[in-house]
C-alpha atoms as a PDB file:
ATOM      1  CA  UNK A   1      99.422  91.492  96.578  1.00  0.00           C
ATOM      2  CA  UNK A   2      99.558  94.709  98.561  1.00  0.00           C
ATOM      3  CA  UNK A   3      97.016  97.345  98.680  1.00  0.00           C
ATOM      4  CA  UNK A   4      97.317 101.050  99.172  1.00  0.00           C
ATOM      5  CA  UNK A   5      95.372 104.128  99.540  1.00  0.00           C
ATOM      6  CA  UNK A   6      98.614 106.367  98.858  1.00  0.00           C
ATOM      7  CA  UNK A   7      98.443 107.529  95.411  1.00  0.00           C
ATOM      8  CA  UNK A   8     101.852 108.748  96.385  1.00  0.00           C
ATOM      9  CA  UNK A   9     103.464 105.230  95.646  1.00  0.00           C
ATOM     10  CA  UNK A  10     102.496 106.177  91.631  1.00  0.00           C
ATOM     11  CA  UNK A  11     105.988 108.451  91.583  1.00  0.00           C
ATOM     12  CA  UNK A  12     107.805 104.740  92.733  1.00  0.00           C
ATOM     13  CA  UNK A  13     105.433 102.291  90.323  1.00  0.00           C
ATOM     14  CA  UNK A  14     105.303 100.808  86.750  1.00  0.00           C
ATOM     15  CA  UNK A  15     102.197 102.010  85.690  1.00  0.00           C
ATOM     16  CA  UNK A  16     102.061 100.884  82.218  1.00  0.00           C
ATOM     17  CA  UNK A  17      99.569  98.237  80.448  1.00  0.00           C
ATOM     18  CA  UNK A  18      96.548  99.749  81.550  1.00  0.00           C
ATOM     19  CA  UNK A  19      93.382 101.646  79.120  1.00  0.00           C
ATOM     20  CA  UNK A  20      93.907  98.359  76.969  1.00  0.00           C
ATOM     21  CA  UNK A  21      90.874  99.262  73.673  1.00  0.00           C
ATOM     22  CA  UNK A  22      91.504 102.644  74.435  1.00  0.00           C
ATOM     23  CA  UNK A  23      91.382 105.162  70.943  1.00  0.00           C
ATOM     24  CA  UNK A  24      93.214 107.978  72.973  1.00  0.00           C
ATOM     25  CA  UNK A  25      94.427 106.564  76.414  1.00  0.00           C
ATOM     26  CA  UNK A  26      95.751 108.888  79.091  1.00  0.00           C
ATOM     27  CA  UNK A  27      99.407 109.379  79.192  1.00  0.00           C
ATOM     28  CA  UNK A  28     100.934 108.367  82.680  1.00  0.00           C
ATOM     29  CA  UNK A  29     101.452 111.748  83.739  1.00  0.00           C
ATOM     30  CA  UNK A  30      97.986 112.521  82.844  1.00  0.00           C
ATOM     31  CA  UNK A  31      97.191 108.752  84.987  1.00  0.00           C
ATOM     32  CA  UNK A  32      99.028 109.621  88.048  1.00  0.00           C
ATOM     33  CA  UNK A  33      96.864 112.918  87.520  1.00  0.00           C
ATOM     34  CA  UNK A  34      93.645 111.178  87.685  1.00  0.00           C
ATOM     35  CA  UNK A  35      94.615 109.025  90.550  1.00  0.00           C
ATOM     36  CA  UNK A  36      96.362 112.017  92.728  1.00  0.00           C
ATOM     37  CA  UNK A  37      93.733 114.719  91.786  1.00  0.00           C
ATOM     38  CA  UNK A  38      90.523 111.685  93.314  1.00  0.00           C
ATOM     39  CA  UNK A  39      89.223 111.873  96.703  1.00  0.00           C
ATOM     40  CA  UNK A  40      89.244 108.033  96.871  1.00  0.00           C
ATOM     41  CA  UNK A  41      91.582 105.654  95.426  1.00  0.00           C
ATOM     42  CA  UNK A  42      92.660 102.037  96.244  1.00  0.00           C
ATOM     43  CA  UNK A  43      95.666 100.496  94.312  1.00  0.00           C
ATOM     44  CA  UNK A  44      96.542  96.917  93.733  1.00  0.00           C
ATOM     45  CA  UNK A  45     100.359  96.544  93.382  1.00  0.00           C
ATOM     46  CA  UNK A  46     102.764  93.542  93.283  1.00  0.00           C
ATOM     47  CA  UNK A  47     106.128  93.668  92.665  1.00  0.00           C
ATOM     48  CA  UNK A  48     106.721  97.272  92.405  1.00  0.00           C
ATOM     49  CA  UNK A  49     104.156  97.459  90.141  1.00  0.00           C
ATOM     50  CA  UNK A  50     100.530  99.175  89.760  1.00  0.00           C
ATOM     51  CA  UNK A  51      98.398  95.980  88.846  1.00  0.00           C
ATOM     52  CA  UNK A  52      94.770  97.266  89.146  1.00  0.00           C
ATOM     53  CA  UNK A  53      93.560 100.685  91.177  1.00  0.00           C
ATOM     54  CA  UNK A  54      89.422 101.766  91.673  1.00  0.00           C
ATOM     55  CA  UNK A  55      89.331 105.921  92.122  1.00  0.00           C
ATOM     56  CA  UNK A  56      86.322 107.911  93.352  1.00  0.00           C
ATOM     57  CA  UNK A  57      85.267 111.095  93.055  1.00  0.00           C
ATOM     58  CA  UNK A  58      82.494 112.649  95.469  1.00  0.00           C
ATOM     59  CA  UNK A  59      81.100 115.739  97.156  1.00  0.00           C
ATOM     60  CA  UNK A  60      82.172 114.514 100.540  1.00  0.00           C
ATOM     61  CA  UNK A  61      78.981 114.262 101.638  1.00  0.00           C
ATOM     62  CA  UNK A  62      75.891 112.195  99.917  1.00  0.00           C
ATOM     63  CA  UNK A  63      77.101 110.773  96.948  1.00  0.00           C
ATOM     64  CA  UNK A  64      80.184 109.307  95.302  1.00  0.00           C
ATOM     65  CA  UNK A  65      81.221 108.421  91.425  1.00  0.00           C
ATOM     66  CA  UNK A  66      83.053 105.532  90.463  1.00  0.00           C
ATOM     67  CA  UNK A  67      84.505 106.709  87.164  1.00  0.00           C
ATOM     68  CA  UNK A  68      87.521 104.084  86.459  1.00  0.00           C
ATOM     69  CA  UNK A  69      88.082 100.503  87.650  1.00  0.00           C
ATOM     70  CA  UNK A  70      90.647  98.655  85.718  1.00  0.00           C
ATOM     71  CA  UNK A  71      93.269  95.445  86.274  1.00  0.00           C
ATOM     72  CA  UNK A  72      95.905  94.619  83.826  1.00  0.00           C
ATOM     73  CA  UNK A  73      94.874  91.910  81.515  1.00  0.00           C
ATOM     74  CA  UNK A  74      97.282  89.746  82.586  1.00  0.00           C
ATOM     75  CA  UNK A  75      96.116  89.835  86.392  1.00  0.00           C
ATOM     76  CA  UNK A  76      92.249  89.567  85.846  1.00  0.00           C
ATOM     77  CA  UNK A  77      90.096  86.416  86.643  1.00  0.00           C
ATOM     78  CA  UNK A  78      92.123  86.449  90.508  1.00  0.00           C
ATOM     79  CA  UNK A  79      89.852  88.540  92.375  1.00  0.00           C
ATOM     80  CA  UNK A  80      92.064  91.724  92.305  1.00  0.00           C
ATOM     81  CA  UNK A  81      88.768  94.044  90.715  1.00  0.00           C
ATOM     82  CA  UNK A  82      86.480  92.524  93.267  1.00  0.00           C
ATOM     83  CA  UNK A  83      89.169  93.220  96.321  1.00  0.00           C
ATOM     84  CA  UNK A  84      89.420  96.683  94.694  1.00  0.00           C
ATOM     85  CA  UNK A  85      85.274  97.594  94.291  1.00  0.00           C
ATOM     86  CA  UNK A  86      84.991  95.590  98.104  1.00  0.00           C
ATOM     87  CA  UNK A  87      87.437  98.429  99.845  1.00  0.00           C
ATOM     88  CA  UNK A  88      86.404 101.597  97.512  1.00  0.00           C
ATOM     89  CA  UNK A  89      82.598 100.463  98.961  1.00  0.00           C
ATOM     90  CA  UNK A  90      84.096 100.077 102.446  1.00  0.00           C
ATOM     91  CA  UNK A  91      85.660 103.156 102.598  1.00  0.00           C
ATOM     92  CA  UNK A  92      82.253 104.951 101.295  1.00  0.00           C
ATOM     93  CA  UNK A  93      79.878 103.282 103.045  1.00  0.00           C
ATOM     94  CA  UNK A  94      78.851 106.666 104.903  1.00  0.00           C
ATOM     95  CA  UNK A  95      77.471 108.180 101.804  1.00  0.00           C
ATOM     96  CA  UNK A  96      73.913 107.692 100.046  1.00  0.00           C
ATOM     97  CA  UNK A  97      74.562 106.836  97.164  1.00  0.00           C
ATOM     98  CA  UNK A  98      77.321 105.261  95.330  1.00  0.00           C
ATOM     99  CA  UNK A  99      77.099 105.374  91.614  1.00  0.00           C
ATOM    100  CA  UNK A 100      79.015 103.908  88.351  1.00  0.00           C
ATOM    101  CA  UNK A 101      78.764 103.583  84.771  1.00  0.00           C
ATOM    102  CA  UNK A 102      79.616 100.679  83.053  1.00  0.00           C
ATOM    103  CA  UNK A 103      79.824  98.573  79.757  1.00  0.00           C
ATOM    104  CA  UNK A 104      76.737  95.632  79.422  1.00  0.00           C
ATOM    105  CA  UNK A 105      79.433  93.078  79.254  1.00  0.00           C
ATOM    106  CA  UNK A 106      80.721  94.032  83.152  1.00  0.00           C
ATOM    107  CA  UNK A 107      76.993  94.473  84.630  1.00  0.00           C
ATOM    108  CA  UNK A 108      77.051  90.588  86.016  1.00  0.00           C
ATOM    109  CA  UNK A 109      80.227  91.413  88.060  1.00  0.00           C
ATOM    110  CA  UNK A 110      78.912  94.596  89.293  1.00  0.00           C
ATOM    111  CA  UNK A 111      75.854  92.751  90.365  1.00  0.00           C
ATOM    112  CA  UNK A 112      77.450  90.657  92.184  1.00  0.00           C
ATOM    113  CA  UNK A 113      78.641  93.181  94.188  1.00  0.00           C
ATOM    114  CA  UNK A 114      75.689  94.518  95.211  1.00  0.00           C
ATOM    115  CA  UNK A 115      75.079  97.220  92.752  1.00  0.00           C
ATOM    116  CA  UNK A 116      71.766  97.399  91.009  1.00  0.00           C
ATOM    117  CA  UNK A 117      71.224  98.104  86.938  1.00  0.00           C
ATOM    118  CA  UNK A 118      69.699 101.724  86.622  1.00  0.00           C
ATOM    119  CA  UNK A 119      69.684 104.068  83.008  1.00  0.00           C
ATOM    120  CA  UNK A 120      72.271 106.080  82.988  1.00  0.00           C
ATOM    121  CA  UNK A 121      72.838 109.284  80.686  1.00  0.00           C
ATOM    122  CA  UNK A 122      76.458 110.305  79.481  1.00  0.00           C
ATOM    123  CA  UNK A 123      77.968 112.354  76.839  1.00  0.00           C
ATOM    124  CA  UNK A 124      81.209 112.000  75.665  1.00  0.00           C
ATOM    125  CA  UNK A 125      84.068 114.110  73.907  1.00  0.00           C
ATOM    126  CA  UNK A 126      86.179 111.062  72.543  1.00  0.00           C
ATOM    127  CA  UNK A 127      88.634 113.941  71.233  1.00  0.00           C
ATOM    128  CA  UNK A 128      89.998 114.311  74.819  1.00  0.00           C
ATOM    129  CA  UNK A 129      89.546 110.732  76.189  1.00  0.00           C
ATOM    130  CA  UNK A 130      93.852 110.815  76.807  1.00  0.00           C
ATOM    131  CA  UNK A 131      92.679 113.911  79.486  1.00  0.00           C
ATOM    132  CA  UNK A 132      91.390 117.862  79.587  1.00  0.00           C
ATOM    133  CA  UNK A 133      93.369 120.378  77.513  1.00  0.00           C
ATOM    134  CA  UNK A 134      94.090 122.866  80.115  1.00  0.00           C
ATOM    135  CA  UNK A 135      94.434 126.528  77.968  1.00  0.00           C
END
């Protein structure tokens, strides 16, 4: 398993399998979109292909949002998402605070990575989940 900060590499990968339960997944040029347009990424890749990546997106100076961790279904349960949240939080330790949202059913792996359960508030506009409409 190699791991990269180059979101680069994406033009090279096979990026398929991933947003698995998604009702309108991003397309992979709307992916590599995600991944190129974050300040932060980390991507888990074996064999020429993209196996799990973390992104972040910040203000580059106090805080720092974890929108999307994900590792193909076929590669979880071998420590590839906890490798993955271990360097994004290495790489921004400097800032205050480091926040994320996530599903009850991932809270126990979050907490044992040293994040702490707080309410969160979202809103979301499931008619563009597969990315913006630019106009």
């Amino acid at each position: 398993m190699k791991f990269s900060n180059d979101p680069s590499l994406l033009s090279t990968l096979n990026i398929d399998g991933f947003f698995v339960g998604w009702l309108n997944p991003p397309s992979n040029v709307t992916f590599k979109k995600i991944l190129c347009k974050s300040q932060h990424v980390v991507l888990a890749i074996e064999n020429e292909k993209l196996v799990g990546f973390i992104n972040a997106i910040s203000d580059g100076t106090l805080s720092a949002y974890i929108p999307l961790l994900e590792v193909l279904p076929n590669y979880k349960g071998q420590g590839i998402g906890t490798e993955l949240v271990e360097r994004m939080k290495s790489e921004l330790k400097n800032y205050y605070m480091i926040d994320l949202s996530c599903d009850d059913d991932v809270v126990a792996f979050y907490e044992k990575l040293r994040f702490r359960k707080n309410n969160s508030m979202y809103l979301r506009n499931y008619t563009n989940q597969s990315g913006h409409k630019s106009s």
